[in-house]
PDB file of N, CA and C in Angstrom:
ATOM      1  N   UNK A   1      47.512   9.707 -24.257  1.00  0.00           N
ATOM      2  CA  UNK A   1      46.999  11.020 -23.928  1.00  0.00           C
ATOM      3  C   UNK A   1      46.297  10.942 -22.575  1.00  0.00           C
ATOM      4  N   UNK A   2      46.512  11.888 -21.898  1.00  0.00           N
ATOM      5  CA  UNK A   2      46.149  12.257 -20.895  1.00  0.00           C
ATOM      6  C   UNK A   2      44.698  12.969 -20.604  1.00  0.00           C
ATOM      7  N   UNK A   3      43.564  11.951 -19.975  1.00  0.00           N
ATOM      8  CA  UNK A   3      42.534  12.843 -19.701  1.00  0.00           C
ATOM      9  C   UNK A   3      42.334  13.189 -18.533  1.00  0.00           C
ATOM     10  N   UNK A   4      42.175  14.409 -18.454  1.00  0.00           N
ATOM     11  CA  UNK A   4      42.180  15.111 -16.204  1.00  0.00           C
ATOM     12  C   UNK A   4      40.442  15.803 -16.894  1.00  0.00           C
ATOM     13  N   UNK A   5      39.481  16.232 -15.641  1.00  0.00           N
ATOM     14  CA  UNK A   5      38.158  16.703 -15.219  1.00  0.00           C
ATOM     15  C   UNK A   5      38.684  18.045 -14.895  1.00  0.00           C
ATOM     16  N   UNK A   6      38.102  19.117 -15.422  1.00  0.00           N
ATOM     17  CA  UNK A   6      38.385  20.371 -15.148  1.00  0.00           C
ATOM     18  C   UNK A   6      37.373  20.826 -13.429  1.00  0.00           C
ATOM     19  N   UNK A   7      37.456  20.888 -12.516  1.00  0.00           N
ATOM     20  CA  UNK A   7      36.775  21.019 -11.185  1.00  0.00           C
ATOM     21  C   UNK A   7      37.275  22.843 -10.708  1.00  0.00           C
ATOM     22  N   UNK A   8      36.355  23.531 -10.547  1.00  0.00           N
ATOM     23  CA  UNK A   8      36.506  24.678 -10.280  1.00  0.00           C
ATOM     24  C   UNK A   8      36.866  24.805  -9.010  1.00  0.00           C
ATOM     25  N   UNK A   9      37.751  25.341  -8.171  1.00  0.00           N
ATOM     26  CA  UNK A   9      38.557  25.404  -6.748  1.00  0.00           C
ATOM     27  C   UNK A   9      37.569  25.981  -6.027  1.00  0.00           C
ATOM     28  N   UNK A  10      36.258  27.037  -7.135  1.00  0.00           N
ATOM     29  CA  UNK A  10      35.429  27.169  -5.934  1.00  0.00           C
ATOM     30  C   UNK A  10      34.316  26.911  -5.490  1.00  0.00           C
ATOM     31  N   UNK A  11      34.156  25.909  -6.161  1.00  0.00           N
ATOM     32  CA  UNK A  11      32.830  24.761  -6.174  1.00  0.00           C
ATOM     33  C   UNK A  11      33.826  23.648  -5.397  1.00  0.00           C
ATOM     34  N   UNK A  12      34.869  23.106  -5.251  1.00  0.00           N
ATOM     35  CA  UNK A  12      35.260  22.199  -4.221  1.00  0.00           C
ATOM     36  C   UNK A  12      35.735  22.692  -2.960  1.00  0.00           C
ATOM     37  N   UNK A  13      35.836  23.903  -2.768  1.00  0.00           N
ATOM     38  CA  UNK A  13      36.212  24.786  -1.845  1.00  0.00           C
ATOM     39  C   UNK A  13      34.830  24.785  -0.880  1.00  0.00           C
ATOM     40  N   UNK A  14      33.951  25.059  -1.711  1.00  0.00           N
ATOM     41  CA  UNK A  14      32.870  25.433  -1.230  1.00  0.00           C
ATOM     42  C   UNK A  14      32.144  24.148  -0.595  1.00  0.00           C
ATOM     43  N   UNK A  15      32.198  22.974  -1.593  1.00  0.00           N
ATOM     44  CA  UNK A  15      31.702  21.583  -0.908  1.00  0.00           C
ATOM     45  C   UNK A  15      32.324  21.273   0.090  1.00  0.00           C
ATOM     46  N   UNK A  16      34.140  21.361   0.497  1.00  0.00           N
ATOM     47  CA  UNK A  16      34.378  21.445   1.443  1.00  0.00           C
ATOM     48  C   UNK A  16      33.966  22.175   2.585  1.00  0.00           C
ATOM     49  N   UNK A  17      33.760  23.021   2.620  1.00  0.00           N
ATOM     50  CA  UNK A  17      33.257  24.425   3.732  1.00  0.00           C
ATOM     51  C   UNK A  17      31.905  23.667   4.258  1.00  0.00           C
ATOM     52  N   UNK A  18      31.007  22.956   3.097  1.00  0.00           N
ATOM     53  CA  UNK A  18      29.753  22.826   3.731  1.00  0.00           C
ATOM     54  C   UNK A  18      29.351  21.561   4.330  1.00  0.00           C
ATOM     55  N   UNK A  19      30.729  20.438   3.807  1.00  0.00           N
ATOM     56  CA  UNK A  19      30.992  18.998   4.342  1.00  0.00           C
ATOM     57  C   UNK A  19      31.543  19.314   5.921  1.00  0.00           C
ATOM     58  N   UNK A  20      32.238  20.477   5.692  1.00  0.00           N
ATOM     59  CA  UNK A  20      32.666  20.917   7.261  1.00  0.00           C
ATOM     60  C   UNK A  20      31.436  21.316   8.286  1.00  0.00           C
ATOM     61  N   UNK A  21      30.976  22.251   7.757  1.00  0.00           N
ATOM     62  CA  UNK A  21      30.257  23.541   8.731  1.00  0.00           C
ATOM     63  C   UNK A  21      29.075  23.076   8.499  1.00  0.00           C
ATOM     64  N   UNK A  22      28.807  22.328   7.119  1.00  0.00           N
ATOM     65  CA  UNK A  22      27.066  22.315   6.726  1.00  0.00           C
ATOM     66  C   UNK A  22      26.770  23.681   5.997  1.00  0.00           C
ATOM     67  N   UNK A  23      25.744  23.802   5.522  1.00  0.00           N
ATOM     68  CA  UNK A  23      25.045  24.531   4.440  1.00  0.00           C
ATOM     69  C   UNK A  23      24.394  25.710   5.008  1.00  0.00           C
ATOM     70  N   UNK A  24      24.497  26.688   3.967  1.00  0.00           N
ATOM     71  CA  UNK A  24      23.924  27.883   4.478  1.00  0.00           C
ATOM     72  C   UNK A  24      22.615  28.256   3.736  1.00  0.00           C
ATOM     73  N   UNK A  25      21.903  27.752   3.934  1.00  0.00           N
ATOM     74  CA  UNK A  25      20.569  28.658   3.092  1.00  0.00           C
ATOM     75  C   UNK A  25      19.890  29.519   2.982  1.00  0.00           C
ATOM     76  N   UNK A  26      19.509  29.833   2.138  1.00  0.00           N
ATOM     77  CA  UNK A  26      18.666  31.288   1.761  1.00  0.00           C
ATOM     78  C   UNK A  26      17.145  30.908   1.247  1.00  0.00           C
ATOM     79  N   UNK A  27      16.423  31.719   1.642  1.00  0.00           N
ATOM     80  CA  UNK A  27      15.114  31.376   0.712  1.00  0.00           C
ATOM     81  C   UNK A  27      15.539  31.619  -0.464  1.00  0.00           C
ATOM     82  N   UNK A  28      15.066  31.316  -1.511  1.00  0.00           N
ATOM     83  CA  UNK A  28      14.950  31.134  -3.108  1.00  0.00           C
ATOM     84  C   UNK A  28      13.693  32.095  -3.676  1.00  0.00           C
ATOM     85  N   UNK A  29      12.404  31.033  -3.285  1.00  0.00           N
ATOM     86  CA  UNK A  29      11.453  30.932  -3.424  1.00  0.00           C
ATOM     87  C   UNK A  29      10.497  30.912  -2.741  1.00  0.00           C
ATOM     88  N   UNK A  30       9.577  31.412  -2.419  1.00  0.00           N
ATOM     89  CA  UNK A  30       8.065  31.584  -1.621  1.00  0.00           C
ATOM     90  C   UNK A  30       7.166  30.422  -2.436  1.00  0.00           C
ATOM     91  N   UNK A  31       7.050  29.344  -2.258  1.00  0.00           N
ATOM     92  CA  UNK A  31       6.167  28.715  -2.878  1.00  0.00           C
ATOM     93  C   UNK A  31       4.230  28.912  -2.056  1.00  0.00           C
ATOM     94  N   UNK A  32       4.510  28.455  -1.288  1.00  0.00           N
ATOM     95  CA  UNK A  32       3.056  28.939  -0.225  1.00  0.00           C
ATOM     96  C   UNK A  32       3.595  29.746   0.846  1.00  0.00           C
ATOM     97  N   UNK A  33       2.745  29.896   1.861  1.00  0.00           N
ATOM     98  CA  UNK A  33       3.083  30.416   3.279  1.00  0.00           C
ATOM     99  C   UNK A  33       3.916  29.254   3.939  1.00  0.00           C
ATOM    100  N   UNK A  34       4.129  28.122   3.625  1.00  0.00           N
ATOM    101  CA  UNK A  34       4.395  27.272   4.793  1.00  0.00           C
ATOM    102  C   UNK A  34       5.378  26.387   3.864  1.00  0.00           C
ATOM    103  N   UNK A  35       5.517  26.458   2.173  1.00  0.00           N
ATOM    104  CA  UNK A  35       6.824  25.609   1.122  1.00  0.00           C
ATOM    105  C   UNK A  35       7.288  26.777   0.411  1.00  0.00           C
ATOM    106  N   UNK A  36       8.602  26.524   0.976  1.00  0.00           N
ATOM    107  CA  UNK A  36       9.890  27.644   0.401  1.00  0.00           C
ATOM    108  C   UNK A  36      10.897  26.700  -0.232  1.00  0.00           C
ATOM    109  N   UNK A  37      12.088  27.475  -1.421  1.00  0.00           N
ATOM    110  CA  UNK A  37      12.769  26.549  -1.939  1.00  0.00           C
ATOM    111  C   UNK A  37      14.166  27.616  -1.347  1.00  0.00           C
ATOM    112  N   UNK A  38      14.158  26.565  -1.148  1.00  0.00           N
ATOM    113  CA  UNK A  38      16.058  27.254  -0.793  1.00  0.00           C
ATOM    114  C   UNK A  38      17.334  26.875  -1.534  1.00  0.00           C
ATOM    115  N   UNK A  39      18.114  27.932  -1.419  1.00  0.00           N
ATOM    116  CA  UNK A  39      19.584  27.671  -2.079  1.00  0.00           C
ATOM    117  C   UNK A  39      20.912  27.464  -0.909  1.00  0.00           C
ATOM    118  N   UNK A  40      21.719  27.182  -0.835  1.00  0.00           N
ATOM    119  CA  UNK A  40      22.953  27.204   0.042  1.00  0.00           C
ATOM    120  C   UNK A  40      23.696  28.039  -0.861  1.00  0.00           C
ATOM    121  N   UNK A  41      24.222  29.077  -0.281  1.00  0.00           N
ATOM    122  CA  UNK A  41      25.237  30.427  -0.856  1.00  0.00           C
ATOM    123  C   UNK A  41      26.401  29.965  -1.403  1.00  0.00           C
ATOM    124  N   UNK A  42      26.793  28.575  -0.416  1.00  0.00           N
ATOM    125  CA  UNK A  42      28.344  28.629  -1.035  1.00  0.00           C
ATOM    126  C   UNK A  42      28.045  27.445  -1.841  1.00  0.00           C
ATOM    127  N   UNK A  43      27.127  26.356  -2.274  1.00  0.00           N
ATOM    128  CA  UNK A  43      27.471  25.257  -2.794  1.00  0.00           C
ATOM    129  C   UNK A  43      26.893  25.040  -4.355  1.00  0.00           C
ATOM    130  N   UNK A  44      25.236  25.901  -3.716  1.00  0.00           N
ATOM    131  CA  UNK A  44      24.243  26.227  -4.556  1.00  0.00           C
ATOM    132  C   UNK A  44      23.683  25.041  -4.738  1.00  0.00           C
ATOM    133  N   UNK A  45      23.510  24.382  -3.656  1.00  0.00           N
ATOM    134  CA  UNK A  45      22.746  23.065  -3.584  1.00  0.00           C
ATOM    135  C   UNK A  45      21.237  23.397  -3.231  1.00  0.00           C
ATOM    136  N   UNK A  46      20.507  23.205  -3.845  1.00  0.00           N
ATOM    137  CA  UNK A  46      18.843  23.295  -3.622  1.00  0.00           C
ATOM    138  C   UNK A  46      17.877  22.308  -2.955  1.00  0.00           C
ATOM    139  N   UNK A  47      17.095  22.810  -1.909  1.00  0.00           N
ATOM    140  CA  UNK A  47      15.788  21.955  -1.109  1.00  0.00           C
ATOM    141  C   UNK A  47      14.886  22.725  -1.204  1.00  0.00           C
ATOM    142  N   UNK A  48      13.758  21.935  -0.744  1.00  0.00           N
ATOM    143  CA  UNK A  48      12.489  22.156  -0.393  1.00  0.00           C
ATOM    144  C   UNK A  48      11.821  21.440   0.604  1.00  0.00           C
ATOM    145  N   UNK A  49      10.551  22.176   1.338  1.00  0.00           N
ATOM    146  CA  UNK A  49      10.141  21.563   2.586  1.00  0.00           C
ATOM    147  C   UNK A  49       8.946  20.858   2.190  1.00  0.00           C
ATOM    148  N   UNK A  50       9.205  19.758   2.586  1.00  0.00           N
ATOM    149  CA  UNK A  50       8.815  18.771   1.985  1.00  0.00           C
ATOM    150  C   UNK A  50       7.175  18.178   2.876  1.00  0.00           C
ATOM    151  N   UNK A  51       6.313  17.136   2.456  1.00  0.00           N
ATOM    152  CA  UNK A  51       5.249  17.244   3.303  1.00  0.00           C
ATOM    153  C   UNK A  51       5.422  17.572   4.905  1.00  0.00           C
ATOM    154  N   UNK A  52       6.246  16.558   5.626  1.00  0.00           N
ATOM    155  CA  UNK A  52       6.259  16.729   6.942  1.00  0.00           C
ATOM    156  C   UNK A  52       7.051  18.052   7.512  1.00  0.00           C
ATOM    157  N   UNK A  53       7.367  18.967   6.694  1.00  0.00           N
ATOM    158  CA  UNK A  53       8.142  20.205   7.135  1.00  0.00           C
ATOM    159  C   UNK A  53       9.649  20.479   7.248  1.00  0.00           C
ATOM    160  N   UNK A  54      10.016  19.047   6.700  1.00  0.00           N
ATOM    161  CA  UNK A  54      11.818  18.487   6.703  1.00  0.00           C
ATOM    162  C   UNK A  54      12.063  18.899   5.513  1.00  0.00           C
ATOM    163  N   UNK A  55      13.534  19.666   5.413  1.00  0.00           N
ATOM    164  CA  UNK A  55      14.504  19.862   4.000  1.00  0.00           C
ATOM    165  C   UNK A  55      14.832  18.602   3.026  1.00  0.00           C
ATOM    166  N   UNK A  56      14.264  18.518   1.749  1.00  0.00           N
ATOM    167  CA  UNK A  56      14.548  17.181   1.029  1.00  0.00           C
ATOM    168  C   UNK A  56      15.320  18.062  -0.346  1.00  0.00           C
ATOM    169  N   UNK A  57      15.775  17.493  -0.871  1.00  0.00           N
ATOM    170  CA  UNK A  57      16.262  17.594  -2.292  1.00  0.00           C
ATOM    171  C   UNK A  57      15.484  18.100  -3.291  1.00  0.00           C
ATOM    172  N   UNK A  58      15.876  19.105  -3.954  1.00  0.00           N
ATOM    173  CA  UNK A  58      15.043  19.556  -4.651  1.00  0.00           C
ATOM    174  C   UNK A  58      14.703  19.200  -6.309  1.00  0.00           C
ATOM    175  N   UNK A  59      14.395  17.908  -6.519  1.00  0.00           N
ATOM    176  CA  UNK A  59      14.251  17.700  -8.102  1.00  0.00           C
ATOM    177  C   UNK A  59      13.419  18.326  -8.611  1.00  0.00           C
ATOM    178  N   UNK A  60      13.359  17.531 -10.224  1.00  0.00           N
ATOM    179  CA  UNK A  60      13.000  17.556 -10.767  1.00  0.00           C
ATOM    180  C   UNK A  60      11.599  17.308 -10.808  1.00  0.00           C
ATOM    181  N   UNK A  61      11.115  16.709 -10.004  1.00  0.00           N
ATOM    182  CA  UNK A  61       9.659  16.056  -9.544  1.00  0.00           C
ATOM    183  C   UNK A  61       9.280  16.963  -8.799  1.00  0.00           C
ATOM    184  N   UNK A  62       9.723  17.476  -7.603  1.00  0.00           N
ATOM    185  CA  UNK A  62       9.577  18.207  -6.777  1.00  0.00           C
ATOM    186  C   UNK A  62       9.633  19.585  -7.117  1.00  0.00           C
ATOM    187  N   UNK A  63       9.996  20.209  -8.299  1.00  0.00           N
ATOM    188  CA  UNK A  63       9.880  21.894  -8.833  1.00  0.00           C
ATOM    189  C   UNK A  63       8.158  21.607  -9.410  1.00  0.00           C
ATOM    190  N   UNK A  64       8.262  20.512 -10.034  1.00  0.00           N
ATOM    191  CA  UNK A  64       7.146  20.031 -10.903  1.00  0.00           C
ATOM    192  C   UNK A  64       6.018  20.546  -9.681  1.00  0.00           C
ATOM    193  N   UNK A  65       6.019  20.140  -8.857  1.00  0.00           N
ATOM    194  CA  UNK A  65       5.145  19.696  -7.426  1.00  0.00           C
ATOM    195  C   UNK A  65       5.001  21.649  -7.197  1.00  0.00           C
ATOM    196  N   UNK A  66       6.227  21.904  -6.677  1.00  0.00           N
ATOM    197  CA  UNK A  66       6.142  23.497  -6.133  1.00  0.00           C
ATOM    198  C   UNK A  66       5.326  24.452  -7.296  1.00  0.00           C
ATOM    199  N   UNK A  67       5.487  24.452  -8.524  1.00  0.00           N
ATOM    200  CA  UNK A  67       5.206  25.063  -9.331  1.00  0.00           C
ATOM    201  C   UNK A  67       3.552  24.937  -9.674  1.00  0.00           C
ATOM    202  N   UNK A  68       3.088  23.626  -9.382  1.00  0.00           N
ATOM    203  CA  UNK A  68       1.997  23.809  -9.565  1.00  0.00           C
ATOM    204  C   UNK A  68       0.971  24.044  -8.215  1.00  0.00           C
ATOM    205  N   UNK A  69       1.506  23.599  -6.973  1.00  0.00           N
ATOM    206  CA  UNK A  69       1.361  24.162  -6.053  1.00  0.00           C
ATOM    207  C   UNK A  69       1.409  25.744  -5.775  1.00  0.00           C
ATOM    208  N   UNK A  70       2.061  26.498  -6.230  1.00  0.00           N
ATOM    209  CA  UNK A  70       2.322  28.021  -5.973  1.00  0.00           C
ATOM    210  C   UNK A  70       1.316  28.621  -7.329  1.00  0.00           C
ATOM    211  N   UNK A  71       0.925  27.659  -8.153  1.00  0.00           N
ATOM    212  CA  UNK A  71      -0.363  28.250  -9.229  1.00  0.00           C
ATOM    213  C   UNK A  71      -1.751  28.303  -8.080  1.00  0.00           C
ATOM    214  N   UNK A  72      -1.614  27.093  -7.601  1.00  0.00           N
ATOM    215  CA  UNK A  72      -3.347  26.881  -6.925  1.00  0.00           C
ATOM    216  C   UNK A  72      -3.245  27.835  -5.882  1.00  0.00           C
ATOM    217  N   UNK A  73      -2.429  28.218  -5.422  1.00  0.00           N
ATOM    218  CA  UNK A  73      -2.160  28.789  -4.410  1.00  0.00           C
ATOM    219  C   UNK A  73      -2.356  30.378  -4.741  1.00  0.00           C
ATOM    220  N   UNK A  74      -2.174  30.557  -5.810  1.00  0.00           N
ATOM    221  CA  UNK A  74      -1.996  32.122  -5.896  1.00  0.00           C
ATOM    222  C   UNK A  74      -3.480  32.754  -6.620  1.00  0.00           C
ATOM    223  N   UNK A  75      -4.007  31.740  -7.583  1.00  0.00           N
ATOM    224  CA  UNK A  75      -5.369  31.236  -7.899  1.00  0.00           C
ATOM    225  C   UNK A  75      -6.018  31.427  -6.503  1.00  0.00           C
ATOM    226  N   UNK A  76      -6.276  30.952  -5.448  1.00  0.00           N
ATOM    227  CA  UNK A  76      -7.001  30.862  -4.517  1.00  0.00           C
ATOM    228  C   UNK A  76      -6.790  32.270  -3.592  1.00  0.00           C
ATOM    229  N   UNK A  77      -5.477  32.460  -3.769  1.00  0.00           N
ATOM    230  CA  UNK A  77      -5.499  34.014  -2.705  1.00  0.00           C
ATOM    231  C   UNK A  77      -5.916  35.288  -3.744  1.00  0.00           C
ATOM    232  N   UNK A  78      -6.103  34.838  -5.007  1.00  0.00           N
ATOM    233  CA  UNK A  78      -6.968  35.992  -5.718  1.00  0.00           C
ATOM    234  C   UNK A  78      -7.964  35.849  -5.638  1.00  0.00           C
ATOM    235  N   UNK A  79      -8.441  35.383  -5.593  1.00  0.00           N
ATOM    236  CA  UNK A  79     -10.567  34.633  -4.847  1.00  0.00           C
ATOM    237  C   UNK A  79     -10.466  35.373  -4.138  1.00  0.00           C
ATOM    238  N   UNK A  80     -10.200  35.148  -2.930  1.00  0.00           N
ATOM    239  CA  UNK A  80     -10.614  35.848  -1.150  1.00  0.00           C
ATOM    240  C   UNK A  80     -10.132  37.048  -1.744  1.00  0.00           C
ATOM    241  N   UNK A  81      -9.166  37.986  -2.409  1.00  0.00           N
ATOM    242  CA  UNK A  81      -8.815  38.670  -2.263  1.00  0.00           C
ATOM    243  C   UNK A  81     -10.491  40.157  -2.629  1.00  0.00           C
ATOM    244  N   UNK A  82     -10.522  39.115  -4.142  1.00  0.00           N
ATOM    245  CA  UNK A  82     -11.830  39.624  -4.606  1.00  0.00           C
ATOM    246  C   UNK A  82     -13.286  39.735  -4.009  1.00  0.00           C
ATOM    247  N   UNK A  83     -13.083  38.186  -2.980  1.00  0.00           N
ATOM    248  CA  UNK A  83     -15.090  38.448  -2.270  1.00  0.00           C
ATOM    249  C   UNK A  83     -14.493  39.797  -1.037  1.00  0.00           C
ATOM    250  N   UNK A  84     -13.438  39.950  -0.985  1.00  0.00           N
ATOM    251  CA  UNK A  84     -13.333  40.692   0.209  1.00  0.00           C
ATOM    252  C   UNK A  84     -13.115  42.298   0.055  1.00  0.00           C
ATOM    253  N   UNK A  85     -13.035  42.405  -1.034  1.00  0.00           N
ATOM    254  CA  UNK A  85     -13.662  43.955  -1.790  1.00  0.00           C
ATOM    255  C   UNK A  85     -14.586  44.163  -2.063  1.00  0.00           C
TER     256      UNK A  85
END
């Protein structure tokens, strides 16, 4: 018996396009003013800007990281928001 991998033409279509041209991204996510998570349109490959301001891979560790980052963050811009009323 014969086993073949079912691969969708437009998920390899698309890895091709971006092995060619490179990746197109979109913001995703607003994590702070200055860490955004991005998607690529055609591949749907995910980053984030990472300490020094460079696109890294977006794990599992690293959502961990954004998520609790975009708590303290939103925590803190409701403070100022309040002494300033």
């Amino acid at each position: 018996m014969k086993s073949s991998t079912t691969i969708s033409h437009g998920n390899k279509l698309s890895s091709i396009f971006c092995n060619l041209f490179g990746h197109h991204y979109v913001v995703s996510k607003k994590v702070t003013k200055h860490i955004k998570e991005y998607k690529c349109l055609h591949c749907q490959k995910q980053v984030t800007t990472d300490v020094s301001g460079k696109l890294s891979a977006l794990t599992p560790q690293m959502q961990d990281i954004n998520s609790t980052l975009e708590d303290m963050y939103r925590k803190r811009q409701s403070r100022h928001v309040q002494h300033v009323a």
